[in-house]
PDB file of N, CA and C in Angstrom:
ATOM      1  N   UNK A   1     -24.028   6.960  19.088  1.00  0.00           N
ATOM      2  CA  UNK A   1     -24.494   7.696  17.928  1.00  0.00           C
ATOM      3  C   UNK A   1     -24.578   6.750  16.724  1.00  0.00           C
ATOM      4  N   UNK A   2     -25.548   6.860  15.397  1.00  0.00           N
ATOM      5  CA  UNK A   2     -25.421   6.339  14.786  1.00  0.00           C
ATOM      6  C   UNK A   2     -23.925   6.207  13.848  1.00  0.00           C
ATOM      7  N   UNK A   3     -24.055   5.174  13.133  1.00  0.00           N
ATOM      8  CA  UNK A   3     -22.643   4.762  12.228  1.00  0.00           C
ATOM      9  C   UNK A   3     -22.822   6.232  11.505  1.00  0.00           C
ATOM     10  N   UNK A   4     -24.154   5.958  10.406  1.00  0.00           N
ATOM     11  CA  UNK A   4     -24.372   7.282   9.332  1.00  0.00           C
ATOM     12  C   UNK A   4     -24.033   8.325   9.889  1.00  0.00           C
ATOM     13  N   UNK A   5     -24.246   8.858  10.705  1.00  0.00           N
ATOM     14  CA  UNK A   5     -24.081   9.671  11.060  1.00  0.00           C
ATOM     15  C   UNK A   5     -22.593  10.163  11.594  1.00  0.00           C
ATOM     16  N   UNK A   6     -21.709   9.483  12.013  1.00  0.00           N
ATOM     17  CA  UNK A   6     -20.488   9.630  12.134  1.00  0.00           C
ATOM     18  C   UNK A   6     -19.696   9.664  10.497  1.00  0.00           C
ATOM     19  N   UNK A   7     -20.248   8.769  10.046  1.00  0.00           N
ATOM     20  CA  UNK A   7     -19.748   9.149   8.539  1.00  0.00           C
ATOM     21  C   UNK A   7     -20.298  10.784   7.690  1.00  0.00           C
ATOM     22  N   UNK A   8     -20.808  10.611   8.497  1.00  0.00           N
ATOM     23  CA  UNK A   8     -21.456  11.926   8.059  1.00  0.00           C
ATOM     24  C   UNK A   8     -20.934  13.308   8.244  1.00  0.00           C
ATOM     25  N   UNK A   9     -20.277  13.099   9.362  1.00  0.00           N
ATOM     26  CA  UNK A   9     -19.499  14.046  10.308  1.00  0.00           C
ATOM     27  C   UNK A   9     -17.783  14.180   9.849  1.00  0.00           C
ATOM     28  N   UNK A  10     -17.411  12.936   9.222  1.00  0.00           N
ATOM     29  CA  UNK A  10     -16.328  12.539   9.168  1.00  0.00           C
ATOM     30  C   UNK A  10     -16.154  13.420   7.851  1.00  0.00           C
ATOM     31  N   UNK A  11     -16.893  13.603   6.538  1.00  0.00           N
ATOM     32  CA  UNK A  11     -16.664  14.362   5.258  1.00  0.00           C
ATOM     33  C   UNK A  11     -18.256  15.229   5.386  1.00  0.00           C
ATOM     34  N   UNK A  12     -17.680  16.543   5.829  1.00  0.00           N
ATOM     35  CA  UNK A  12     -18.937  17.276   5.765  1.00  0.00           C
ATOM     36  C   UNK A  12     -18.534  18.483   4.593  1.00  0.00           C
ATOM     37  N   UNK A  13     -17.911  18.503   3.946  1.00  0.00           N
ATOM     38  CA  UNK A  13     -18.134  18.835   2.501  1.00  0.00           C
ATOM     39  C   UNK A  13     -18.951  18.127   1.116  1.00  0.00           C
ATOM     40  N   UNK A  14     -19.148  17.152   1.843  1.00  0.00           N
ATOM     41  CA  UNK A  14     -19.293  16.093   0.699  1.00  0.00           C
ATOM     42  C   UNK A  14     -21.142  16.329   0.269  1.00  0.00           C
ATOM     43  N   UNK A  15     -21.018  16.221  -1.281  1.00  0.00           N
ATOM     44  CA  UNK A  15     -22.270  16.637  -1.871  1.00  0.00           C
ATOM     45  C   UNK A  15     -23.391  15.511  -1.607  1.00  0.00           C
ATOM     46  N   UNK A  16     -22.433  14.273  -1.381  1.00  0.00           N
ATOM     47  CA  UNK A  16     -23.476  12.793  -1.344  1.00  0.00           C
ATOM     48  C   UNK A  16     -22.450  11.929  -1.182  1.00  0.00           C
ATOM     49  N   UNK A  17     -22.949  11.109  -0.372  1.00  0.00           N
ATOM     50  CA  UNK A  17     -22.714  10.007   0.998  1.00  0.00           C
ATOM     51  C   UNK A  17     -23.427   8.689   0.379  1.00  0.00           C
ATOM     52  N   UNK A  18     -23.372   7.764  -0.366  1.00  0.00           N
ATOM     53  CA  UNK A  18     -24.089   6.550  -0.401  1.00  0.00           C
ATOM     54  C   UNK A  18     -22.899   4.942  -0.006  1.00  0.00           C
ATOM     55  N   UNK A  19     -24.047   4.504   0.936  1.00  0.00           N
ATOM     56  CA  UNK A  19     -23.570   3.226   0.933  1.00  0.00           C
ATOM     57  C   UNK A  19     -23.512   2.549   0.081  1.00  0.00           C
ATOM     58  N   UNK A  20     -22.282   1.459  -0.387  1.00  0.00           N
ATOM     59  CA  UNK A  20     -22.563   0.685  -0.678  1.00  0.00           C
ATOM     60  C   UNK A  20     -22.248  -1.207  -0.759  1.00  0.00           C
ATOM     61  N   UNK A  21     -22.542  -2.307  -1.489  1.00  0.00           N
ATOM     62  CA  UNK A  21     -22.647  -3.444  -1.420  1.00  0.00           C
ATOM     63  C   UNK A  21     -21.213  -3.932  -2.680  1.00  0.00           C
ATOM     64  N   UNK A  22     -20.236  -4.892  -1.693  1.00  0.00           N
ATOM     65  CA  UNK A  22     -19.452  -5.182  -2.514  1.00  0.00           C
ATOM     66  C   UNK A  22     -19.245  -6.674  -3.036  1.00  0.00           C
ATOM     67  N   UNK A  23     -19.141  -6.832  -4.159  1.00  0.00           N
ATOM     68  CA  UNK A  23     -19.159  -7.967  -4.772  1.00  0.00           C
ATOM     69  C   UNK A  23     -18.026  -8.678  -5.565  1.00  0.00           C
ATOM     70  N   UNK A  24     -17.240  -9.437  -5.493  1.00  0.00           N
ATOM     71  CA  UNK A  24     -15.739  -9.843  -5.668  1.00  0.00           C
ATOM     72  C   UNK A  24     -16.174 -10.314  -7.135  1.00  0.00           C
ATOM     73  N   UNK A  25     -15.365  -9.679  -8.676  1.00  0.00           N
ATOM     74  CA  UNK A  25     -15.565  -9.894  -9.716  1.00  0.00           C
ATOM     75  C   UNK A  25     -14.855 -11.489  -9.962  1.00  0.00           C
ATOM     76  N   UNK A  26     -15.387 -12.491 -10.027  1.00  0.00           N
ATOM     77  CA  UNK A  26     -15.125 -13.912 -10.521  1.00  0.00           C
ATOM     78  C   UNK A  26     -14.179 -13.755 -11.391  1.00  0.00           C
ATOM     79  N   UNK A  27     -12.975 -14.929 -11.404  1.00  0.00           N
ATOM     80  CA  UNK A  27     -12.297 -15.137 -12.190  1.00  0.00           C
ATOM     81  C   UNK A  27     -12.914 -16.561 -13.011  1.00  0.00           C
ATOM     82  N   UNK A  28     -12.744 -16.613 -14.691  1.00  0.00           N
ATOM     83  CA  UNK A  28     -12.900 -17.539 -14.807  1.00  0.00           C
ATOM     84  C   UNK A  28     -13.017 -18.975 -14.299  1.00  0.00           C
ATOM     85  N   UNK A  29     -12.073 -19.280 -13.767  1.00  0.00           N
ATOM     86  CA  UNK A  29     -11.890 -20.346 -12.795  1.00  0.00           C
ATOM     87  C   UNK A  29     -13.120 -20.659 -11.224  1.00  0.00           C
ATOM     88  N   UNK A  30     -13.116 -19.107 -11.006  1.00  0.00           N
ATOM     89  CA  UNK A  30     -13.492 -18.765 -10.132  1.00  0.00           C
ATOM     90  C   UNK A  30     -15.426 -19.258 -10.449  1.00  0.00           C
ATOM     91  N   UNK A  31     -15.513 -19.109 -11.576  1.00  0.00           N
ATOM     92  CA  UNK A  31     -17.104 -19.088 -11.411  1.00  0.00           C
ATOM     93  C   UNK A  31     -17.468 -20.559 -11.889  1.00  0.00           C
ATOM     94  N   UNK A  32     -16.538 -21.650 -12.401  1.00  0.00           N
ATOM     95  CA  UNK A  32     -16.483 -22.589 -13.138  1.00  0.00           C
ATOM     96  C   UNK A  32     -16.563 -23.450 -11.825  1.00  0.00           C
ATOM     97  N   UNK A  33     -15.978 -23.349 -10.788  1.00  0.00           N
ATOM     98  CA  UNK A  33     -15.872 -23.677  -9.238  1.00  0.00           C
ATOM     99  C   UNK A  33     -17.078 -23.480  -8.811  1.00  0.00           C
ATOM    100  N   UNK A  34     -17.254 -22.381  -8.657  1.00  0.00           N
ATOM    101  CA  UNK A  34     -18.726 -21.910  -8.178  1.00  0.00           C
ATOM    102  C   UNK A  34     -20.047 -22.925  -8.786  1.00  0.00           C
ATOM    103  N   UNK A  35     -19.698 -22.702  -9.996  1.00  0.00           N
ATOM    104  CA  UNK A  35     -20.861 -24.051 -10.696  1.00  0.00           C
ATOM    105  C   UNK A  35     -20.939 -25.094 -10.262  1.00  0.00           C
ATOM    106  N   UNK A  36     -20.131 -25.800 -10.277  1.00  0.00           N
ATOM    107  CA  UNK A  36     -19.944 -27.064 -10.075  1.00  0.00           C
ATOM    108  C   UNK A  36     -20.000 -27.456  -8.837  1.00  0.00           C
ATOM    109  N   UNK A  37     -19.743 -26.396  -7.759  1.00  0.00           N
ATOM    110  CA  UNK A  37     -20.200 -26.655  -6.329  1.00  0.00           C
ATOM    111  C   UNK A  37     -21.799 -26.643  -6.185  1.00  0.00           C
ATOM    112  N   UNK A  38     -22.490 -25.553  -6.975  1.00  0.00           N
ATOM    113  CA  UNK A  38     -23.794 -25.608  -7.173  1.00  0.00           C
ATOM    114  C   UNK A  38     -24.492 -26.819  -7.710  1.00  0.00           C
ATOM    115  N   UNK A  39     -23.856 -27.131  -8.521  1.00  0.00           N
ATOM    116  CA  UNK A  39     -24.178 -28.515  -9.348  1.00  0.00           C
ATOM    117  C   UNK A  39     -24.284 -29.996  -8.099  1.00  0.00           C
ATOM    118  N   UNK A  40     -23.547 -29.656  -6.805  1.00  0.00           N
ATOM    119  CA  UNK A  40     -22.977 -31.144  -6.889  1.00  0.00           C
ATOM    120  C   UNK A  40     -23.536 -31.066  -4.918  1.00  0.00           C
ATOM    121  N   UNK A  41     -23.878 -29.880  -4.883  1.00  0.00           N
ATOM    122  CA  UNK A  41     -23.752 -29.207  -3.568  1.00  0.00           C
ATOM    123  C   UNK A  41     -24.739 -28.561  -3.132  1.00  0.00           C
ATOM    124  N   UNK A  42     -25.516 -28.372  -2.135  1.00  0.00           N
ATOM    125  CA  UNK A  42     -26.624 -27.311  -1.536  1.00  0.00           C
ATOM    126  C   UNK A  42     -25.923 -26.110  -1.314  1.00  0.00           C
ATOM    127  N   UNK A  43     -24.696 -25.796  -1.783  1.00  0.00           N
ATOM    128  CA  UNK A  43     -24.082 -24.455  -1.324  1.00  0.00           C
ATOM    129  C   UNK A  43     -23.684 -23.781  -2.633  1.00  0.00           C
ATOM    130  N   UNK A  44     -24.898 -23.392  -3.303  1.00  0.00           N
ATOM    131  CA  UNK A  44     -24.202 -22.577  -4.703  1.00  0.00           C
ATOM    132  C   UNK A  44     -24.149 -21.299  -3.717  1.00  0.00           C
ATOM    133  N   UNK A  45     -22.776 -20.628  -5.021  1.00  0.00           N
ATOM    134  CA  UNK A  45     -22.261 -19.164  -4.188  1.00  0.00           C
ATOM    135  C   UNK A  45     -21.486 -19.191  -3.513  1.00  0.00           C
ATOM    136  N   UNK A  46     -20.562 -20.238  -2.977  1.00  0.00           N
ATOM    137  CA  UNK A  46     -19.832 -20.409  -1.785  1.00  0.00           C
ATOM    138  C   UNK A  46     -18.888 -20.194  -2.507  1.00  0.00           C
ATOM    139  N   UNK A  47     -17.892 -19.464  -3.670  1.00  0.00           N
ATOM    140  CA  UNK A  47     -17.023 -18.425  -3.907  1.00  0.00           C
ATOM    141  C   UNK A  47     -17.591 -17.228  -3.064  1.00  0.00           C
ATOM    142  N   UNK A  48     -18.078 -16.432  -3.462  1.00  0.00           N
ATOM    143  CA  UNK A  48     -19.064 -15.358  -3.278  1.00  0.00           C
ATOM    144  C   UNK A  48     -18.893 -15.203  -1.582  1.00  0.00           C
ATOM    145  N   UNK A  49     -19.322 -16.113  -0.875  1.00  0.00           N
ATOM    146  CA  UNK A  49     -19.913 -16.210   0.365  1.00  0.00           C
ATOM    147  C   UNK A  49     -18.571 -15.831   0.997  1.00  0.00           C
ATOM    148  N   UNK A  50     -17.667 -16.644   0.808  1.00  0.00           N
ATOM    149  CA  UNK A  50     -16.229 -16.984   1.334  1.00  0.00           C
ATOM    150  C   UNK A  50     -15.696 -15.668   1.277  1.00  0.00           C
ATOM    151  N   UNK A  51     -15.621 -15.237   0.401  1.00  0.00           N
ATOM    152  CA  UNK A  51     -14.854 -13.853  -0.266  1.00  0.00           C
ATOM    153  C   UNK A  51     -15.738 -12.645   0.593  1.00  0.00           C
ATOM    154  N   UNK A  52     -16.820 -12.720   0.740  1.00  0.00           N
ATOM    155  CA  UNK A  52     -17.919 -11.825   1.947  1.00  0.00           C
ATOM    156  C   UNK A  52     -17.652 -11.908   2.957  1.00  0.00           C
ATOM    157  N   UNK A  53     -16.959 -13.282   3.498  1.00  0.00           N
ATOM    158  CA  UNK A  53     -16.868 -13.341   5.044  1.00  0.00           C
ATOM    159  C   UNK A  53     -15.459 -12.941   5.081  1.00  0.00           C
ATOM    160  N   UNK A  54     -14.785 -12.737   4.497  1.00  0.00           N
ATOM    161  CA  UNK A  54     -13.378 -12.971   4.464  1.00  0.00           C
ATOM    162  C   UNK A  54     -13.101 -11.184   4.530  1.00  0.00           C
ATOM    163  N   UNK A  55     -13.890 -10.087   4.277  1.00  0.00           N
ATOM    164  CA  UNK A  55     -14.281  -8.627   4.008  1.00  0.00           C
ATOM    165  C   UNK A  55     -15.248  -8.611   4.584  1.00  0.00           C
ATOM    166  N   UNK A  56     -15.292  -8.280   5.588  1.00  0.00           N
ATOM    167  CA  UNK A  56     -16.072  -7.587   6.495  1.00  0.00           C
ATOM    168  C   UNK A  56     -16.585  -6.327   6.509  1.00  0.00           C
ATOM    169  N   UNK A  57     -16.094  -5.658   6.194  1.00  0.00           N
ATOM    170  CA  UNK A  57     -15.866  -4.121   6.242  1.00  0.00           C
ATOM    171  C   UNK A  57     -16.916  -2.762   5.809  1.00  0.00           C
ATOM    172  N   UNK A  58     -17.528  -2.142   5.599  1.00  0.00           N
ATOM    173  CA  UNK A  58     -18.452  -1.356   5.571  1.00  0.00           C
ATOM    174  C   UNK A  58     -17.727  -0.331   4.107  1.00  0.00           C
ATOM    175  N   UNK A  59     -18.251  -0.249   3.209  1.00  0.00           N
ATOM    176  CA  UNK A  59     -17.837   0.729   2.213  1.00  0.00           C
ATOM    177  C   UNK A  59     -18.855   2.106   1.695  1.00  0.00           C
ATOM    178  N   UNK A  60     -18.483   2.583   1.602  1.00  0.00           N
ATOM    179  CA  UNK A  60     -18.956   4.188   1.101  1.00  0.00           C
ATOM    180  C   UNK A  60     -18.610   5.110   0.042  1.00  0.00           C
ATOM    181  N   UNK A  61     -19.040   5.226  -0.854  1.00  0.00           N
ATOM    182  CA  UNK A  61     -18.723   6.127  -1.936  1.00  0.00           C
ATOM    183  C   UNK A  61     -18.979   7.697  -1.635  1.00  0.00           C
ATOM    184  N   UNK A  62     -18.028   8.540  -0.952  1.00  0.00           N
ATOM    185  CA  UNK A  62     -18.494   9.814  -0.779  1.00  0.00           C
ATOM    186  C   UNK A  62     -18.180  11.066  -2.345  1.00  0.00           C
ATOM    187  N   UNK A  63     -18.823  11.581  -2.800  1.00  0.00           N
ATOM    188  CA  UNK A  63     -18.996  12.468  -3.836  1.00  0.00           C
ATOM    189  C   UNK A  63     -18.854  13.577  -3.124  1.00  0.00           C
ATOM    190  N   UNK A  64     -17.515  14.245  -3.624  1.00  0.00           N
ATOM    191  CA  UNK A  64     -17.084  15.708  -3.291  1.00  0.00           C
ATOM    192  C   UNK A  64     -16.896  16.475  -4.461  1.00  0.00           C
ATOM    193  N   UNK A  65     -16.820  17.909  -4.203  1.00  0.00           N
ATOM    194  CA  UNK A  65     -16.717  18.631  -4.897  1.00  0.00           C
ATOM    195  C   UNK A  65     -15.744  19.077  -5.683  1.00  0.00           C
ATOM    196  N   UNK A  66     -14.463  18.000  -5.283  1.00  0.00           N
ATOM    197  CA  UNK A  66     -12.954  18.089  -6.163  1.00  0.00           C
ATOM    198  C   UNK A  66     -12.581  16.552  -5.917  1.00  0.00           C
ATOM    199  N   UNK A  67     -13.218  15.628  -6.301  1.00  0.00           N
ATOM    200  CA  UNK A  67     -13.703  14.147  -6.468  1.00  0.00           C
ATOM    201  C   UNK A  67     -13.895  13.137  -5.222  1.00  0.00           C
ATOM    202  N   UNK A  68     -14.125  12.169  -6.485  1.00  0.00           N
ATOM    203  CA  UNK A  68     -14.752  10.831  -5.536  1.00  0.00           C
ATOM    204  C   UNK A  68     -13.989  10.313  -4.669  1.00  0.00           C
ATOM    205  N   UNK A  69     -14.676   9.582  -3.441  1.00  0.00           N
ATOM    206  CA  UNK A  69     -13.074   8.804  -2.408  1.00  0.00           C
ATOM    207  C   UNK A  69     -14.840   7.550  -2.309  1.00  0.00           C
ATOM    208  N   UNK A  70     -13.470   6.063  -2.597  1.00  0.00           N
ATOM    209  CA  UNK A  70     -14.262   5.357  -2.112  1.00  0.00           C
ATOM    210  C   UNK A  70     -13.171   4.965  -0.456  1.00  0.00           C
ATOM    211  N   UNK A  71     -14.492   4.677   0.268  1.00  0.00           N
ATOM    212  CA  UNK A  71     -13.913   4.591   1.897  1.00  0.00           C
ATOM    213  C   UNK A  71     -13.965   2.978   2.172  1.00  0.00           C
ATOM    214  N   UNK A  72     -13.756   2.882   2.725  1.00  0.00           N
ATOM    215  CA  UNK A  72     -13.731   1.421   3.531  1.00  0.00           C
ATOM    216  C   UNK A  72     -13.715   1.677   5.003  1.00  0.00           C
ATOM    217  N   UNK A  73     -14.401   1.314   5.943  1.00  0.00           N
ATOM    218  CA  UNK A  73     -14.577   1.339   7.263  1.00  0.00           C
ATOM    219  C   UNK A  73     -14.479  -0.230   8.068  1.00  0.00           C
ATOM    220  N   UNK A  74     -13.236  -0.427   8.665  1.00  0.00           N
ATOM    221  CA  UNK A  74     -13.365  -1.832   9.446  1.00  0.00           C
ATOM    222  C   UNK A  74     -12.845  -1.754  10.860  1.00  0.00           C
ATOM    223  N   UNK A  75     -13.668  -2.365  11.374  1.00  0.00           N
ATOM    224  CA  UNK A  75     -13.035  -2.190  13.189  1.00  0.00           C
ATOM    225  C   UNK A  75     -12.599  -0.470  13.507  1.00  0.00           C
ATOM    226  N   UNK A  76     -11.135  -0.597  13.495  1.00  0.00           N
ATOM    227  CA  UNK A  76     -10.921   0.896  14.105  1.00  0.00           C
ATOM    228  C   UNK A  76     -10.126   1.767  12.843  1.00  0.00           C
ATOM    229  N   UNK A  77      -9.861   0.958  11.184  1.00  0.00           N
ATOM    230  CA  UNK A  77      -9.203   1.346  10.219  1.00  0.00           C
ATOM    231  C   UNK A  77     -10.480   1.450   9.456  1.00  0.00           C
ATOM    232  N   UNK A  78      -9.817   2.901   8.962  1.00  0.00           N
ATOM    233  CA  UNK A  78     -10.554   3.610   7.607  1.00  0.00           C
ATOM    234  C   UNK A  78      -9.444   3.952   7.002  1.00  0.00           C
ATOM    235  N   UNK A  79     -10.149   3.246   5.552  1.00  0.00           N
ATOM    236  CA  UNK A  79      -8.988   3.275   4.398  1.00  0.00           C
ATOM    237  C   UNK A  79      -9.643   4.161   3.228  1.00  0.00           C
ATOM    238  N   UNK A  80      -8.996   5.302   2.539  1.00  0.00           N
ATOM    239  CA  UNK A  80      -9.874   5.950   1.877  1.00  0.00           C
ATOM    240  C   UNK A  80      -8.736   5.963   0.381  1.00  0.00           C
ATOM    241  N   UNK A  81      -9.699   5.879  -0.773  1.00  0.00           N
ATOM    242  CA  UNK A  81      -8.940   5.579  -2.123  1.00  0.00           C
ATOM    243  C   UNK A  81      -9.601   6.758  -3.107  1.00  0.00           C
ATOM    244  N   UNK A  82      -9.129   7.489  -3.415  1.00  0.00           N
ATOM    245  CA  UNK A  82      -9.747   8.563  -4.551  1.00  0.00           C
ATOM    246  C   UNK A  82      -9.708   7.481  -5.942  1.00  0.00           C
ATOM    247  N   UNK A  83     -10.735   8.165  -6.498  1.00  0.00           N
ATOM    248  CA  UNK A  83     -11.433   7.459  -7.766  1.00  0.00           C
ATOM    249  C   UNK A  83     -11.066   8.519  -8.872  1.00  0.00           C
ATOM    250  N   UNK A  84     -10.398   7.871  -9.769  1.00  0.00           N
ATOM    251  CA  UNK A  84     -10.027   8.947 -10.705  1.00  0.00           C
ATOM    252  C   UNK A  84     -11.165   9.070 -11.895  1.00  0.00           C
ATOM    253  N   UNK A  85     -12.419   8.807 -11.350  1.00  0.00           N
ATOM    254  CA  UNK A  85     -13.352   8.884 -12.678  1.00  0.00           C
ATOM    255  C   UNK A  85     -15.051   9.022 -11.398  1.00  0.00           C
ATOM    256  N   UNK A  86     -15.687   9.492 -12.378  1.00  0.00           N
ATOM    257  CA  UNK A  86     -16.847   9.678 -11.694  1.00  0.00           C
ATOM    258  C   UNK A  86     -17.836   8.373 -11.648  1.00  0.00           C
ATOM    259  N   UNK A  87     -18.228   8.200 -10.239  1.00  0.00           N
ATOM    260  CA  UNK A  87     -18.828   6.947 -10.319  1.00  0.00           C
ATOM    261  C   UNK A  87     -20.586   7.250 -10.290  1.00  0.00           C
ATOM    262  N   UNK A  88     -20.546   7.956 -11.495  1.00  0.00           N
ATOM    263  CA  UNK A  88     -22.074   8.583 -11.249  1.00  0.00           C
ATOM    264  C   UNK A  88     -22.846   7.143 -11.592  1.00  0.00           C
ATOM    265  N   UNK A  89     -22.684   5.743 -12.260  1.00  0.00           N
ATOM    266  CA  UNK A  89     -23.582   4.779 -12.246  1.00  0.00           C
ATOM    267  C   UNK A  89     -23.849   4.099 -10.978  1.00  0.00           C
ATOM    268  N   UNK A  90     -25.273   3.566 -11.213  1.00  0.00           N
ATOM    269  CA  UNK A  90     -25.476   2.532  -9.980  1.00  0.00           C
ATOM    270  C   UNK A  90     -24.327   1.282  -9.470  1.00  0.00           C
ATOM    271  N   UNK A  91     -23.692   0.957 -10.530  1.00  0.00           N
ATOM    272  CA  UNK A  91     -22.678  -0.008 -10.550  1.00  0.00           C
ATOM    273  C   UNK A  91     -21.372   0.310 -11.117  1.00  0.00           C
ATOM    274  N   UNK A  92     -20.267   0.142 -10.267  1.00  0.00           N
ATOM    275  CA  UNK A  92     -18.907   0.037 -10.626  1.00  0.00           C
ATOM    276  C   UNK A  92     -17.922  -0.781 -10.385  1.00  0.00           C
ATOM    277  N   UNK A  93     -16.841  -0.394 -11.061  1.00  0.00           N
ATOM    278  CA  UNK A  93     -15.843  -1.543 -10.793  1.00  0.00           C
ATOM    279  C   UNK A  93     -14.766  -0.908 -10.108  1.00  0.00           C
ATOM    280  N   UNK A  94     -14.204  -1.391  -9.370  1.00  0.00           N
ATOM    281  CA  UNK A  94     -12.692  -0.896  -9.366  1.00  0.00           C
ATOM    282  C   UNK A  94     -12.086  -2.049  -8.364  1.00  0.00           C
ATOM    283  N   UNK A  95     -10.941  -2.168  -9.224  1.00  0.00           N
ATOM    284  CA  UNK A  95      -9.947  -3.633  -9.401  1.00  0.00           C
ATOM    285  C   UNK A  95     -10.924  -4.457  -9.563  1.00  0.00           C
ATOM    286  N   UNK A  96     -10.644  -5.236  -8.502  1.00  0.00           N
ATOM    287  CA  UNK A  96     -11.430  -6.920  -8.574  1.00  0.00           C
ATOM    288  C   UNK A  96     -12.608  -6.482  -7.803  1.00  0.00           C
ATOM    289  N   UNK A  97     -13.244  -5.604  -7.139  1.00  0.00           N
ATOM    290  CA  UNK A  97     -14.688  -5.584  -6.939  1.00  0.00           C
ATOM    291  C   UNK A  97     -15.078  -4.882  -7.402  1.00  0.00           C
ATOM    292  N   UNK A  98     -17.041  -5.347  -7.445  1.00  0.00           N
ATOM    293  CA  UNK A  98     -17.642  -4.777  -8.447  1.00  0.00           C
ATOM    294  C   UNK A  98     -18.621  -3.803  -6.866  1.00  0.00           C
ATOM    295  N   UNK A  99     -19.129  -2.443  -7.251  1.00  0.00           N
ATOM    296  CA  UNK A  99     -19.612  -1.642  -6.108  1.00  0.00           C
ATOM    297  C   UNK A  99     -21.309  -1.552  -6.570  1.00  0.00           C
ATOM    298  N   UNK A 100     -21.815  -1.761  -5.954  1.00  0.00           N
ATOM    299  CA  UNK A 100     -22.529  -1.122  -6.161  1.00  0.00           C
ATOM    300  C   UNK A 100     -24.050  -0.408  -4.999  1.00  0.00           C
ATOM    301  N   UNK A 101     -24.211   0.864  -5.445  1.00  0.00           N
ATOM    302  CA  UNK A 101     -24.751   1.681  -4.572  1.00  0.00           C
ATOM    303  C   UNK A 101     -26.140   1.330  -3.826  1.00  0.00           C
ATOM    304  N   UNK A 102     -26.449   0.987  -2.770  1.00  0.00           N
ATOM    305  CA  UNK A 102     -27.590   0.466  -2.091  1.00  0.00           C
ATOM    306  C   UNK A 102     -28.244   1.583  -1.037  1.00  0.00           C
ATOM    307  N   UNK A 103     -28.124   2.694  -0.818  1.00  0.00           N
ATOM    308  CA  UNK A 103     -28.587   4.147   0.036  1.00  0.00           C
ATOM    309  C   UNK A 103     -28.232   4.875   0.212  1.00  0.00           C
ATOM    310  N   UNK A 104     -28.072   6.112  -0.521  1.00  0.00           N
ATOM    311  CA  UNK A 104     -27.672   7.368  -0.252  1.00  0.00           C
ATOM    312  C   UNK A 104     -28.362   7.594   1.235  1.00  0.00           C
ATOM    313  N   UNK A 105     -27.250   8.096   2.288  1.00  0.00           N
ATOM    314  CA  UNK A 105     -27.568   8.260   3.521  1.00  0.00           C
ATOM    315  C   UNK A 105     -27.247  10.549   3.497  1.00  0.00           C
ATOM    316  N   UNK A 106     -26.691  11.051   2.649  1.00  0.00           N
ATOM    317  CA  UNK A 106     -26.274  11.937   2.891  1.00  0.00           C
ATOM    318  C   UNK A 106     -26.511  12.719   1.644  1.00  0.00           C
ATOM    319  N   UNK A 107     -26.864  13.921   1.013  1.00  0.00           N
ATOM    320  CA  UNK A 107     -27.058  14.931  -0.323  1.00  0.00           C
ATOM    321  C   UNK A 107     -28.752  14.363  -1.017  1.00  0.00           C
TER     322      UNK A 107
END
């Protein structure tokens, strides 16, 4: 069966289902590195890259009707985190990654 579709199955209260793309917020240091590897290197981004391979994992912002849960899906663990604020923008933060929404599969 499809993935979506098991996610789909998994919160069937839920008003809207969107995937999305996660991006590790740079620490100063962090992007000053990044430069200078770009600068010196055919591998600009290789913060970025490292931190992608290193998270594997499939994320989902499901929108319910008594709030948000962002999910995480990896191998055979699903980790689910309620959002104490509405993530009605295309882009969010929470902690050190930045989210942001790439296909509503569901509402």
């Amino acid at each position: 069966m499809n993935q979506n579709q098991d996610i789909i199955k998994r919160y069937p209260n839920a008003k809207e289902i969107w995937l999305l793309s996660r991006q590790k917020k740079l620490t100063k240091k962090e992007r000053i590195l990044d430069t200078l590897v770009g600068l010196f290197s055919p591998l600009p981004g290789i913060v970025s890259e490292a931190d992608a391979f290193s998270d594997m994992g499939c994320y989902v912002l499901v929108v319910k009707p008594d709030g948000n849960l962002l999910v995480r899906f990896a191998r055979n663990q699903v980790d689910e985190q309620p959002l104490t604020y509405s993530a009605s923008e295309r882009k969010f933060t929470v902690g050190q990654n930045i989210f942001k929404k790439v296909r509503r599969i569901h509402g």
